[in-house]
Protein backbone atom coordinates (compact mmCIF):
# COMPACT_ATOMS: atom_id res chain seq x y z
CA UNK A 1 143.75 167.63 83.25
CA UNK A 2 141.79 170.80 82.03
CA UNK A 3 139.75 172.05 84.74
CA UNK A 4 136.01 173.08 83.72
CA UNK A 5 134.47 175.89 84.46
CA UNK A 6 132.09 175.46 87.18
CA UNK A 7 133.48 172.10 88.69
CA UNK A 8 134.54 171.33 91.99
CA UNK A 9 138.19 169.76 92.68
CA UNK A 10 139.88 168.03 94.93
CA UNK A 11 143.35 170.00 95.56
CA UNK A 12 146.55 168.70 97.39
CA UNK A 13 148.73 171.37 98.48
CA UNK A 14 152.18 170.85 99.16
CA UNK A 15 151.93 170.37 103.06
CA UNK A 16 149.81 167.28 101.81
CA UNK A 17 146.42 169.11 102.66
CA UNK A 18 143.34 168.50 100.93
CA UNK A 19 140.76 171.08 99.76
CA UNK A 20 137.90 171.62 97.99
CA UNK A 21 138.22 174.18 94.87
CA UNK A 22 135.77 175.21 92.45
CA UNK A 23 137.30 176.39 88.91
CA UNK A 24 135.94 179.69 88.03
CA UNK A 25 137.56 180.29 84.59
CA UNK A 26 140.40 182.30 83.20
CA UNK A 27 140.68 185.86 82.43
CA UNK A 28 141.90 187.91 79.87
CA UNK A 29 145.46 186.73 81.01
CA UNK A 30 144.73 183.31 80.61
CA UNK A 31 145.40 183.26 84.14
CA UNK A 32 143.21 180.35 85.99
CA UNK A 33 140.68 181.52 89.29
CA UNK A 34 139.73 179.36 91.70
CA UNK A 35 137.43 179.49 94.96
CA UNK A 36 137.87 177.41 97.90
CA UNK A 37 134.83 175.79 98.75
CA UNK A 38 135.24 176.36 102.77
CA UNK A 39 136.10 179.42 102.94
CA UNK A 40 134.77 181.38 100.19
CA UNK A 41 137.65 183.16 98.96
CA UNK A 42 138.53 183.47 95.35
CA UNK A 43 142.16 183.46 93.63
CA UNK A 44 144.05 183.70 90.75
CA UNK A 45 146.56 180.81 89.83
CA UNK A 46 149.16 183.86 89.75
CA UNK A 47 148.75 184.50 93.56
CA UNK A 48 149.11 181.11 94.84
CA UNK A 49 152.37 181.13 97.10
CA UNK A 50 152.19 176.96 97.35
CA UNK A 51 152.97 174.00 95.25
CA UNK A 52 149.84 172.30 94.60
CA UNK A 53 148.08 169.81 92.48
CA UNK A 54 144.76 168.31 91.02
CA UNK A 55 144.01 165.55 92.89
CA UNK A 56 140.20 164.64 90.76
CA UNK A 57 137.22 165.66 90.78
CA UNK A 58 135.51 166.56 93.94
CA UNK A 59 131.69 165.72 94.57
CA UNK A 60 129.00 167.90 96.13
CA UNK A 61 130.26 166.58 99.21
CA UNK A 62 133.93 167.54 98.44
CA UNK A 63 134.62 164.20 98.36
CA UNK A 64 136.82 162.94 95.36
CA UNK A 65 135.69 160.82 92.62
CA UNK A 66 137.87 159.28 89.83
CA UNK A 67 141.04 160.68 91.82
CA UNK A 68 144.05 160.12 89.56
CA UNK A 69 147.55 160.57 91.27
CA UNK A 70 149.72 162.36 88.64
């Protein structure tokens, strides 16, 4: 899946925790950003310490819609 710019996702981390990420874009490295939803932080794909995955997308609610398991 190709995140878009602007949409909200549901993410599954490794530890099996879901969260709510919005795709920011990529920079000049190609490299994706992301901002969680909750907490407000933003992050590069690069910096990410954790094994996680797209779950779907995520509604305004956070909730996921059309989740695929992948």
């Amino acid at each position: 899946m190709e995140p878009r710019i602007g949409q909200r996702y549901t993410i599954r981390l490794c530890s099996g925790e879901l969260r709510c990420w919005r795709f920011e874009g990529a920079d000049a490295r190609e490299l994706g950003w992301w901002r969680d939803v909750d907490t407000g932080l933003s992050f590069s794909e690069a910096s990410l310490m954790y094994a996680w995955q797209i779950e779907g997308e995520a509604g305004a609610d956070g909730a996921t819609a059309g989740a695929h398991r992948g």
